[in-house]
Every structure is written in structure tokens, then in C-alpha cells.
C-alpha atoms as a PDB file:
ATOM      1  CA  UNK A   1      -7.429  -7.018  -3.272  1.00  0.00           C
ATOM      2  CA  UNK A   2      -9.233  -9.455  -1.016  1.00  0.00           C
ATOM      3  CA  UNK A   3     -13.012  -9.762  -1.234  1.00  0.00           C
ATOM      4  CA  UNK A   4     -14.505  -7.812   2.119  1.00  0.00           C
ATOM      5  CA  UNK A   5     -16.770 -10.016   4.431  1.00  0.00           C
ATOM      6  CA  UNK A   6     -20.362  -9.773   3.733  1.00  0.00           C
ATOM      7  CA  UNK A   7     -22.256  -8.725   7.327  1.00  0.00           C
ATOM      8  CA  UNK A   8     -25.329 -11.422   5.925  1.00  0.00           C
ATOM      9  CA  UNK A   9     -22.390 -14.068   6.277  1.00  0.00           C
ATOM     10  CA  UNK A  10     -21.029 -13.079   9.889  1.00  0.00           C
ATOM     11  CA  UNK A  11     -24.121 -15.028  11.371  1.00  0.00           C
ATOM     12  CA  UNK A  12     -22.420 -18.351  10.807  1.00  0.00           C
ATOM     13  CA  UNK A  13     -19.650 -17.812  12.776  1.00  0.00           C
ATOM     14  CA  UNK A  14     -18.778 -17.464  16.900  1.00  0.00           C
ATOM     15  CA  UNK A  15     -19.562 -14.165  18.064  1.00  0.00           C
ATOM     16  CA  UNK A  16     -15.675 -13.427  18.783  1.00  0.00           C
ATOM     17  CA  UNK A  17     -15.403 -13.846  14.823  1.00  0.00           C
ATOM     18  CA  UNK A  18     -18.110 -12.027  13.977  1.00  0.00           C
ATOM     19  CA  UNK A  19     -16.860  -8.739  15.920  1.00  0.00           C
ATOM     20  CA  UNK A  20     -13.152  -9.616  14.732  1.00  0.00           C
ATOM     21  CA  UNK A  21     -14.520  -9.522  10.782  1.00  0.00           C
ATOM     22  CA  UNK A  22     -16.939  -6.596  11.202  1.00  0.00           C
ATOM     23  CA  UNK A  23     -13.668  -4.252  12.497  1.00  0.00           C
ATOM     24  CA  UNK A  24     -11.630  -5.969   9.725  1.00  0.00           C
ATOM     25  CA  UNK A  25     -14.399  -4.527   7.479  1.00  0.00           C
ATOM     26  CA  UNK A  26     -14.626  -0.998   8.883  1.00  0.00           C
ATOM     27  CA  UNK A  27     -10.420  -0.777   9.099  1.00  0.00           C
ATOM     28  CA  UNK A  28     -10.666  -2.331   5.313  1.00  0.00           C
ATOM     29  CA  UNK A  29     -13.152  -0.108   4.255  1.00  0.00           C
ATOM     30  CA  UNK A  30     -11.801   3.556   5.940  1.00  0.00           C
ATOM     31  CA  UNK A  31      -8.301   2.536   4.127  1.00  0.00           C
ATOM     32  CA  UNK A  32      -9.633   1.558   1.007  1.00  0.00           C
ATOM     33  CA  UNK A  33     -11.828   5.841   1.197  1.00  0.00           C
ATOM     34  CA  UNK A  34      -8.430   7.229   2.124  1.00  0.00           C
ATOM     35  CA  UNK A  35      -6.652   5.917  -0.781  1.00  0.00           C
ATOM     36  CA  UNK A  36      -9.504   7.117  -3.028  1.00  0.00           C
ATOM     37  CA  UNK A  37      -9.046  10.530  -1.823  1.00  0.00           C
ATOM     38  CA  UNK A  38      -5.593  10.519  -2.188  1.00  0.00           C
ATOM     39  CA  UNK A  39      -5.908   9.049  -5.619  1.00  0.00           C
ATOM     40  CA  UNK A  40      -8.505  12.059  -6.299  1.00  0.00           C
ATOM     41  CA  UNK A  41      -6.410  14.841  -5.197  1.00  0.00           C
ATOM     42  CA  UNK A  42      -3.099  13.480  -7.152  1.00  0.00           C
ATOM     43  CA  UNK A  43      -5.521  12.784 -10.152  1.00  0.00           C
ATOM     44  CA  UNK A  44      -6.578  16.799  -9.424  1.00  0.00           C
ATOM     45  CA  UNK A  45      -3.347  17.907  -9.133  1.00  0.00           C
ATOM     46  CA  UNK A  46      -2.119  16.123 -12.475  1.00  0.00           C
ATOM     47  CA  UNK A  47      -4.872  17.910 -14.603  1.00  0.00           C
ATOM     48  CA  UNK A  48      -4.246  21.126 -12.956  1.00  0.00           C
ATOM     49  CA  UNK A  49      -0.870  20.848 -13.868  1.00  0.00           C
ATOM     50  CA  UNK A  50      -1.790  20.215 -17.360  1.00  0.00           C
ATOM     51  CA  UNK A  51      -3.816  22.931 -17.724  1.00  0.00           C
ATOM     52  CA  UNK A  52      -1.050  25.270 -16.188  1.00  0.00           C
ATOM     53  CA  UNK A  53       1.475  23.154 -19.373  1.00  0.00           C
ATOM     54  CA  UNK A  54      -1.384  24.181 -21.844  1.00  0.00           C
ATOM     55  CA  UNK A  55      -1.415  27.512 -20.428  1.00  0.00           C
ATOM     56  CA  UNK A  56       2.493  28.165 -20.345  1.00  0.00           C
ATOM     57  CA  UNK A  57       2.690  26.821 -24.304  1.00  0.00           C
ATOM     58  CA  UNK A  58      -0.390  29.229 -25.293  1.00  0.00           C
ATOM     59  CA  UNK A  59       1.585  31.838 -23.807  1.00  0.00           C
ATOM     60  CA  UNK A  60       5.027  30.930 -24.726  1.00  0.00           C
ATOM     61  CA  UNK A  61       3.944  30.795 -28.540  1.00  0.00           C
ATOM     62  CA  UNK A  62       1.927  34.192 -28.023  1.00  0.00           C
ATOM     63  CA  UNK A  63       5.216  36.072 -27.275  1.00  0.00           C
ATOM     64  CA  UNK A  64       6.650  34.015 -30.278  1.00  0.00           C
ATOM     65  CA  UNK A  65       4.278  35.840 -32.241  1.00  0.00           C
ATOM     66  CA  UNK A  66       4.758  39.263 -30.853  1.00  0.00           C
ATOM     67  CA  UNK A  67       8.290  39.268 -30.798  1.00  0.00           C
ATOM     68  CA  UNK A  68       8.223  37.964 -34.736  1.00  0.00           C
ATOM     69  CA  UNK A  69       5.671  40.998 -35.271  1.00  0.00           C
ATOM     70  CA  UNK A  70       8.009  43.619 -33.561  1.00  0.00           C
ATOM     71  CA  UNK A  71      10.989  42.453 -35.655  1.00  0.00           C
ATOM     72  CA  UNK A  72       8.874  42.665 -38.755  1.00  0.00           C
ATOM     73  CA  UNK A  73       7.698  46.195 -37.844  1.00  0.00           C
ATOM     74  CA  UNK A  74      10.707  47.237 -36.745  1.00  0.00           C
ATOM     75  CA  UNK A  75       9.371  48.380 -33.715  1.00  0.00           C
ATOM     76  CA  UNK A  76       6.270  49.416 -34.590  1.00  0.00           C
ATOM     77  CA  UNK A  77       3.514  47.855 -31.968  1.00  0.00           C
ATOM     78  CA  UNK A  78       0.388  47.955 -33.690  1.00  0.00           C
ATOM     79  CA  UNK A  79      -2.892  47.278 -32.374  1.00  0.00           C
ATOM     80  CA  UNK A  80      -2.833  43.211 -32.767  1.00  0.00           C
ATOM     81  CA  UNK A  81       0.597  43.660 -31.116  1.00  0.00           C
ATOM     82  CA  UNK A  82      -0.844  45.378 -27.983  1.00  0.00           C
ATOM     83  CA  UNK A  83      -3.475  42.946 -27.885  1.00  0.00           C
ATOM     84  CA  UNK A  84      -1.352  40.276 -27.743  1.00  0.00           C
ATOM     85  CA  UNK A  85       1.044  41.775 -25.225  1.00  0.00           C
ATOM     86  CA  UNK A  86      -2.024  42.412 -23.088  1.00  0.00           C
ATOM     87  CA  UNK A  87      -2.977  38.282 -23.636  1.00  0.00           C
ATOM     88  CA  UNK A  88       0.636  37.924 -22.688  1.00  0.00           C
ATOM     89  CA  UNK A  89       0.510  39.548 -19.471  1.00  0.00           C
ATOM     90  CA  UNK A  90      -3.141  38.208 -18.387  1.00  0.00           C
ATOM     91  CA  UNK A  91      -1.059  34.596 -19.234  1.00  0.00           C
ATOM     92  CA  UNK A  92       1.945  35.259 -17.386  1.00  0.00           C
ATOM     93  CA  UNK A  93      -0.223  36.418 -14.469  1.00  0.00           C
ATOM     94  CA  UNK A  94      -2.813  33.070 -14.680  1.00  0.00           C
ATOM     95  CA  UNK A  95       0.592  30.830 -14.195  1.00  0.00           C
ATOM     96  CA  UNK A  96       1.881  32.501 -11.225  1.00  0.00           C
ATOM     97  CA  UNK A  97      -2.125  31.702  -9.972  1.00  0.00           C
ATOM     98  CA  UNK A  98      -1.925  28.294 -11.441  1.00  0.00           C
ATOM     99  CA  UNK A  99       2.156  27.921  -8.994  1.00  0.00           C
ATOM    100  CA  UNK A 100       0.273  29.185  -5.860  1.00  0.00           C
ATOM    101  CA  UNK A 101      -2.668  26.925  -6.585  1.00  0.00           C
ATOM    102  CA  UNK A 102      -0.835  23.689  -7.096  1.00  0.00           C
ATOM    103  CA  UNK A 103       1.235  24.921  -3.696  1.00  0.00           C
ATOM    104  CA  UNK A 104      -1.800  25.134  -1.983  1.00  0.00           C
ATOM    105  CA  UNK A 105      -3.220  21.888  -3.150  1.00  0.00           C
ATOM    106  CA  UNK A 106       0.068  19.715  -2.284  1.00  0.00           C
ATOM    107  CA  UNK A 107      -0.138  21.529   0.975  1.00  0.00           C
ATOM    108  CA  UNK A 108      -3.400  20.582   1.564  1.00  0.00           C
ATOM    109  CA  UNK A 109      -2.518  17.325   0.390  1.00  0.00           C
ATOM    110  CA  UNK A 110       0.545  16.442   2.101  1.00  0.00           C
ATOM    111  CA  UNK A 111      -0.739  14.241   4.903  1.00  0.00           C
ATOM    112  CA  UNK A 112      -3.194  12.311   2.629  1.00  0.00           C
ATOM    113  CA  UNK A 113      -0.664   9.547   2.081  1.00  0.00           C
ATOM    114  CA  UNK A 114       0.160   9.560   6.043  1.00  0.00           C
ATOM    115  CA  UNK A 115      -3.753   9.178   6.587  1.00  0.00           C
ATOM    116  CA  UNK A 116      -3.926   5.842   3.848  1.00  0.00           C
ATOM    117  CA  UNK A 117      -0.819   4.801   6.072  1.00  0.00           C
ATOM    118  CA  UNK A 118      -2.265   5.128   9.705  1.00  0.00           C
ATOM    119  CA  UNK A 119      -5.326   3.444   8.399  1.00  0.00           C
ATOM    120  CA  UNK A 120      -3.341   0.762   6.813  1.00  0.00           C
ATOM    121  CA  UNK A 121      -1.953  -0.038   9.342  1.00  0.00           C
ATOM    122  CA  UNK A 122      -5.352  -0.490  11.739  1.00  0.00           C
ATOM    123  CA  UNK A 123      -6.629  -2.568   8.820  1.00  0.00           C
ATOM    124  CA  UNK A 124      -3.637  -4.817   9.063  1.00  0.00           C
ATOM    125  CA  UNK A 125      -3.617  -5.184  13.085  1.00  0.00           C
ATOM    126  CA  UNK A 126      -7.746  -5.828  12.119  1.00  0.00           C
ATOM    127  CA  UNK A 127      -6.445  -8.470  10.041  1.00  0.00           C
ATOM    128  CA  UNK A 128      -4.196  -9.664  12.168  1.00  0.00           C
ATOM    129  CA  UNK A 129      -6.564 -10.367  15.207  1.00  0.00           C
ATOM    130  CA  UNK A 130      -8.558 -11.755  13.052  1.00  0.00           C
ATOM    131  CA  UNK A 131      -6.121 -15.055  11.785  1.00  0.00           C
ATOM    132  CA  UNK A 132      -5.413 -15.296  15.936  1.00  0.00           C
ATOM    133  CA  UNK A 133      -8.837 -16.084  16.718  1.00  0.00           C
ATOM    134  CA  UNK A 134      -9.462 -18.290  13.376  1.00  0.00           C
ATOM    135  CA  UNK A 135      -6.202 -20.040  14.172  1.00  0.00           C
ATOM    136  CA  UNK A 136      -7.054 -20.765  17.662  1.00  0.00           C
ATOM    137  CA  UNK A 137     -10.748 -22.026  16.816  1.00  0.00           C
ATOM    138  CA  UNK A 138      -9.364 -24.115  14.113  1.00  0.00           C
ATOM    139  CA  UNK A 139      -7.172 -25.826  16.150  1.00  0.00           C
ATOM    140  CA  UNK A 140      -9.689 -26.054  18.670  1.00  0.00           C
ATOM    141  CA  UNK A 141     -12.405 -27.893  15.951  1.00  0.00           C
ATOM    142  CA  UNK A 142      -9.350 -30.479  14.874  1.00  0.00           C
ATOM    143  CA  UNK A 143      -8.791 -31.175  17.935  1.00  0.00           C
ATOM    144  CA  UNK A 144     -12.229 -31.731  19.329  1.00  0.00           C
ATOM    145  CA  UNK A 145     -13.045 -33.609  16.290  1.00  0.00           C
ATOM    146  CA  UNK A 146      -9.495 -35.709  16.263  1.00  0.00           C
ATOM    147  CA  UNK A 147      -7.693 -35.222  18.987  1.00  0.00           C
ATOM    148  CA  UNK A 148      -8.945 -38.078  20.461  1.00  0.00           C
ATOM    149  CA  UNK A 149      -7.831 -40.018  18.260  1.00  0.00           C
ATOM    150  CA  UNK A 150      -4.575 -38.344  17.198  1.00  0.00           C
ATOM    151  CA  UNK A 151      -2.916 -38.451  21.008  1.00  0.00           C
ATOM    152  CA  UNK A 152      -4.079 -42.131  20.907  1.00  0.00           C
ATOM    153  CA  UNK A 153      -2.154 -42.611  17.476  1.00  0.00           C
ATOM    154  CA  UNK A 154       1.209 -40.874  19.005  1.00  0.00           C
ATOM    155  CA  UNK A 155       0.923 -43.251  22.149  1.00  0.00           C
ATOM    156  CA  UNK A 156       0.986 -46.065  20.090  1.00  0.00           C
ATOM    157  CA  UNK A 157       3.633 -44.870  17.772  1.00  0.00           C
ATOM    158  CA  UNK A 158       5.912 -44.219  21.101  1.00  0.00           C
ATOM    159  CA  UNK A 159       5.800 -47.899  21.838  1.00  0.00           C
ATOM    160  CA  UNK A 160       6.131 -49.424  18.551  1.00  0.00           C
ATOM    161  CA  UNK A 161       8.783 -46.970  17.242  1.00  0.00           C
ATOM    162  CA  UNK A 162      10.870 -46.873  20.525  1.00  0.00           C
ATOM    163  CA  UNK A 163      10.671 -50.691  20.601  1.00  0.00           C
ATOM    164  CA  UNK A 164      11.707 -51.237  17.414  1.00  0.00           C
ATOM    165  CA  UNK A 165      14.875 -48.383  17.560  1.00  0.00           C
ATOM    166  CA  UNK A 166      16.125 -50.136  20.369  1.00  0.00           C
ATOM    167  CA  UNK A 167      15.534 -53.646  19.416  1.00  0.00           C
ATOM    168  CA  UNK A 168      19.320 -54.173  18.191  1.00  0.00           C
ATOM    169  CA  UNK A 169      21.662 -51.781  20.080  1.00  0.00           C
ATOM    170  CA  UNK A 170      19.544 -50.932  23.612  1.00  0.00           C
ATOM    171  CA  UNK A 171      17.909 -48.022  24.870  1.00  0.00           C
ATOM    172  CA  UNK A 172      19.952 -44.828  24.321  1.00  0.00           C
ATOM    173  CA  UNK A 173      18.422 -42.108  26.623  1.00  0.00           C
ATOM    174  CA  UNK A 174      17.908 -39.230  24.127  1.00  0.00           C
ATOM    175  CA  UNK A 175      18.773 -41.248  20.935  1.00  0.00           C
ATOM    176  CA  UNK A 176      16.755 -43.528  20.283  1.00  0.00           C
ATOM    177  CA  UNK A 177      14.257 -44.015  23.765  1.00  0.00           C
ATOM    178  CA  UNK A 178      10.664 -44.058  23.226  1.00  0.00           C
ATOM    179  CA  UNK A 179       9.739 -40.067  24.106  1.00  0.00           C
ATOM    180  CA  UNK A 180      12.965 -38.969  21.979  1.00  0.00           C
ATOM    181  CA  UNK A 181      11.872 -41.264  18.713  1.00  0.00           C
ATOM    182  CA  UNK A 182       8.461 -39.826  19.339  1.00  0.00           C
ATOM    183  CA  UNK A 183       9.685 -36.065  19.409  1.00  0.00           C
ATOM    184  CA  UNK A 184      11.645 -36.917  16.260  1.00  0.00           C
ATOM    185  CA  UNK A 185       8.660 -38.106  14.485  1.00  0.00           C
ATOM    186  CA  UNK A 186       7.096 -35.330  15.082  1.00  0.00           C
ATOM    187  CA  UNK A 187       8.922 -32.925  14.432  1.00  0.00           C
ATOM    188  CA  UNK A 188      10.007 -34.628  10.322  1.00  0.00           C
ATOM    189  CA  UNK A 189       6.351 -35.198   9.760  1.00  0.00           C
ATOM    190  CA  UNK A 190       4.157 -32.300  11.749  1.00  0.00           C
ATOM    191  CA  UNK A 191       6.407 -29.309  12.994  1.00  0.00           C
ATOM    192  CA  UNK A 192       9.119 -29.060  10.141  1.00  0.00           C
ATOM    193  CA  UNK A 193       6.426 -29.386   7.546  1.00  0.00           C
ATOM    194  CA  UNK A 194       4.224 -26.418   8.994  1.00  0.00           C
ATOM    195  CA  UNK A 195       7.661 -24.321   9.520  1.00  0.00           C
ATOM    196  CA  UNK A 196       8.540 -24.583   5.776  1.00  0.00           C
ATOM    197  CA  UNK A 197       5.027 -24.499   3.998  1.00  0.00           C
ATOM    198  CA  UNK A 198       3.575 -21.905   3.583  1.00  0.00           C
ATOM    199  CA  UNK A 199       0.404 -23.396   2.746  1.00  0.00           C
ATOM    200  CA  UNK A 200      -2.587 -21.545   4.513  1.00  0.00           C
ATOM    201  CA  UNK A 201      -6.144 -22.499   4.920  1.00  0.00           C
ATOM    202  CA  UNK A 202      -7.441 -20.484   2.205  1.00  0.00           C
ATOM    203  CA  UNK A 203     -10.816 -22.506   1.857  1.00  0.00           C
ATOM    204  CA  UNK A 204     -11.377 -21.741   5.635  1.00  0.00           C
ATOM    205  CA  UNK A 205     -14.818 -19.580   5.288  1.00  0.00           C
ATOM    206  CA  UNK A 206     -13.794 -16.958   7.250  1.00  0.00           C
ATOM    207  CA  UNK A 207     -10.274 -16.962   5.462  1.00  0.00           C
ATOM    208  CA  UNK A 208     -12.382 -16.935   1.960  1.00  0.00           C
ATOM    209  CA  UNK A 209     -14.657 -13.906   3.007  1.00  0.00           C
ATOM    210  CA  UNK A 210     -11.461 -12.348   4.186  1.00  0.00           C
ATOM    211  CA  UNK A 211      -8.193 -13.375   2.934  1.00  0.00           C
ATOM    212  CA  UNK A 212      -5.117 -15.248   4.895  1.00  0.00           C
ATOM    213  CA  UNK A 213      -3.556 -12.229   4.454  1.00  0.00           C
ATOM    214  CA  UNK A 214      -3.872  -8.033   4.623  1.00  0.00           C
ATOM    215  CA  UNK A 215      -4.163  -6.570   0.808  1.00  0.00           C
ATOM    216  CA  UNK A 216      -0.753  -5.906  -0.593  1.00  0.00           C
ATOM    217  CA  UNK A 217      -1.565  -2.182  -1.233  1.00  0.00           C
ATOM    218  CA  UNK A 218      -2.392  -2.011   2.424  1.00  0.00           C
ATOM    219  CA  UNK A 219       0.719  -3.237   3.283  1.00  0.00           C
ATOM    220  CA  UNK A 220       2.740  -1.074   1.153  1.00  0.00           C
ATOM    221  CA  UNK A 221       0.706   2.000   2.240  1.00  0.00           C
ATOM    222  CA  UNK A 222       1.903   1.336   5.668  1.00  0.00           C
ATOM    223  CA  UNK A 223       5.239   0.558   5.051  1.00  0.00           C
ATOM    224  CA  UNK A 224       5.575   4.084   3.396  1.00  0.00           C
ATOM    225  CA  UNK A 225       4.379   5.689   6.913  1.00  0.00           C
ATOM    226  CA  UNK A 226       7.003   8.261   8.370  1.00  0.00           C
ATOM    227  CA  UNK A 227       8.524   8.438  11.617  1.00  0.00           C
ATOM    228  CA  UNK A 228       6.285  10.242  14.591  1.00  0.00           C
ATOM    229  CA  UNK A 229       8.771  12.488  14.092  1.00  0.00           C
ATOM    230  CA  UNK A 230       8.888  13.142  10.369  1.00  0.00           C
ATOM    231  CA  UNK A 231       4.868  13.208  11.150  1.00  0.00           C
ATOM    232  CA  UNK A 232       5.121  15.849  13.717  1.00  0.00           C
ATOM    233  CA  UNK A 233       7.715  17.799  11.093  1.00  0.00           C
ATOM    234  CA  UNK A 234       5.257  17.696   8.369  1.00  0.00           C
ATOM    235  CA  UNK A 235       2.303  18.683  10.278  1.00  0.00           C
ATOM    236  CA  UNK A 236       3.909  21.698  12.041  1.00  0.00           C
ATOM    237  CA  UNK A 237       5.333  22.474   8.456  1.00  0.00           C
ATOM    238  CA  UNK A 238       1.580  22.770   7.021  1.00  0.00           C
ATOM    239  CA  UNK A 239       0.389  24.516   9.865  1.00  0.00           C
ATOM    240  CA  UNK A 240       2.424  27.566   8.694  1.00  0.00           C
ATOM    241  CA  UNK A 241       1.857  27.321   5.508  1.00  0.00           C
ATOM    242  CA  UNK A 242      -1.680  27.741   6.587  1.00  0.00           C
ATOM    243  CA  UNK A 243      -0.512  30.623   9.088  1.00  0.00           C
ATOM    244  CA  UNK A 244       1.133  32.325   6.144  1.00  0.00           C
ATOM    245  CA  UNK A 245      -2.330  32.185   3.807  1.00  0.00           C
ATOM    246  CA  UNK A 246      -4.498  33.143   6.324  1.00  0.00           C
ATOM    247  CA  UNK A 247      -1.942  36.254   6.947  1.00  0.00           C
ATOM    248  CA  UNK A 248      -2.184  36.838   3.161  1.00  0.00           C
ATOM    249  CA  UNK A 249      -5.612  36.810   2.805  1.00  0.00           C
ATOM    250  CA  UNK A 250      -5.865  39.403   5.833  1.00  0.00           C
ATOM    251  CA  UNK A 251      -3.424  41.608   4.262  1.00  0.00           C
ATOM    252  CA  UNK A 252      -5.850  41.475   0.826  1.00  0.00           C
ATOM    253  CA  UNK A 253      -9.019  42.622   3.030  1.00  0.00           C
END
């Protein structure tokens, strides 16, 4: 992942930066707390399920044993046999709490990944302000340190290249006159270049405290974001599952 800005470097920079890198930081840094939650609550969920597999193979070898017992005996259930049908039961019972826990939690949990996605997603359009205003004051330096000189540079190419193209065969108007040689020039040594680099200014400071790009996870988190409508689905779909436990838990009193 990229390295977050530091708010002791911000100083350096315009003030438009400054506010563009400080909500890059708070988008980065709400993401980055919704994934760990979601990582928590799937990390939760695994060991509870793992304690519900321990559970199930204590109990599945505990009827083993009793049923190996009441073939030996014939029949007989002794007392170790009713103790063990009793640690049978009390397991058989602690799964079926262990099912409606884990449904509970995944409920609960459903719209973590949704959250990490929404807040992706703010994190990237952070991000993406961000290069826009960098770009724009980058081009802005260059060209108040060199654009001086490199408009003067052009000018002079336009007469010496559109002299010399038309030295042997005559001006052609869009072939080879002085503005269309020009245009040609630049675009085989300035614009195709930048179209098919993708070279980026990664030693720009700004760009260094806060990548030329989003983090990959971030993208990926948002790319996994449902529909509005698979949104509203889910949320009206954990609603009554809430509905339904709160009903249960009235019917207990």
C-alpha cells in the first residue's frame, strides 16, 4: 500500500494541496479501519467455526463410544452410558447455538464488505482530486519556469522545419507547410510519447507522500461494491433478520 501523507509535510505545499492530501488521508485512513473490521469479524467467524468443528468431532466420537458400549452390553445403559448420552445431548444442543450464532454474526456482518467498498471508493475520488490539482500545478511550474523558452523553441522549429520540407517540392498546405510540420513534430516527439508511457512523476513530493495511484486493495474493494439495488436488497434482507430476533427474544421473556 502507498505510504499516507504526513500532516508535518502538508506545510510545503499550496493550500489547495494541502486540503486535497489531508481528505486523501482521512478517505485513506476510514477505508484502511473498515477493512480491519471486516478482517476482524471474518477472522471471528473462522475461529468460531472451528470451535463449532471441534465441538461436532467431540460429539460425533462421544456417540461412537456409546453406541460401541450399547452393542457391547447388549442393551444395557449403564451409568457411564447415561453420562455420556447426557454429554451427547448438552453437545448436540451447543451446535445448534454455535448455527444460530455464526447466522447472527454473518448477519451482522453482511454489509461490512459494502462499507470497505463505499469508503473505497471516497478514498479513490480523494485520490483522484488530488493528481488533478498536482497535474495542473505541475504544468503550471514547467511552464512558468520553461515556457518561455519552450514556445520560443517551437517558433523557431516552424520556420526552419517548414523551410526545409518545402525546399524541393513547394509548399503543400497540410503536408508539409510550416504549422502542419510543426503539429507533426509535436505530436512524434511530445503527445504520442505521453499517450503511450505510462511513466508518472513518482518523485513528485506530493506523488511520493501519496502515490500516483489509489492502493490496489482499495481499488478492488470498490470494484466488489453491489448495485444500489443489490444494496437496498441486502439491507432490507438484514433488517428482518433483525425483526425476526428481536420477535424471538420477546417470545423468550
Amino acid at each position: 500500500m502507498n505510504t499516507p501523507a504526513e500532516n508535518n509535510n502538508l506545510s510545503t505545499f499550496p493550500a489547495v494541496t494541502q486540503r486535497a492530501l489531508e481528505t486523501l488521508n482521512t478517505t485513506r485512513n476510514a477505508w484502511l479501519e473498515a477493512r480491519r473490521q471486516q478482517k476482524a469479524a471474518a477472522d471471528n467467524i473462522a475461529t468460531i467455526r472451528q470451535r463449532r468443528a471441534e465441538m461436532e468431532a467431540t460429539t460425533n466420537a462421544l456417540n461412537e463410544e456409546w453406541r460401541t458400549l450399547f452393542r457391547e452390553s447388549q442393551g444395557v445403559v449403564s451409568k457411564e452410558m447415561k453420562k455420556l448420552r447426557t454429554e451427547i445431548a448438552l453437545g448436540r444442543e451447543t451446535l445448534e447455538d454455535f448455527d444460530e450464532l455464526l447466522a447472527a454474526q454473518e448477519s451482522e456482518n453482511a454489509l461490512l464488505p459494502q462499507e470497505a467498498g463505499k469508503l473505497a471508493g471516497q478514498y479513490i475520488s480523494a485520490h483522484n482530486t488530488l493528481v488533478e490539482i498536482r497535474a495542473k500545478q505541475i504544468w503550471e511550474d514547467f511552464m512558468q519556469s520553461h515556457g518561455k523558452a519552450l514556445i520560443q523553441t517551437l517558433s523557431l522549429l516552424k520556420s526552419t522545419m517548414g523551410r526545409e520540407a518545402s525546399a524541393v517540392v513547394g509548399v503543400v498546405n497540410s503536408v508539409n507547410d510550416p504549422d502542419t510540420v510543426l503539429k507533426d513534430f509535436i505530436h512524434k516527439h511530445i503527445t504520442k510519447p505521453a499517450l503511450t508511457n505510462a511513466a508518472m512523476p513518482e518523485q513528485d513530493p506530493v506523488f511520493k507522500l501519496a502515490g500516483v495511484a489509489p492502493d490496489y486493495a482499495a481499488l478492488a474493494d470498490f470494484r466488489k461494491l453491489p448495485s444500489p439495488a443489490a444494496l437496498h436488497k441486502m439491507k432490507i434482507r438484514q433488517e428482518r433478520e433483525e425483526l425476526k430476533k428481536r420477535n424471538r427474544a420477546a417470545e423468550g421473556i
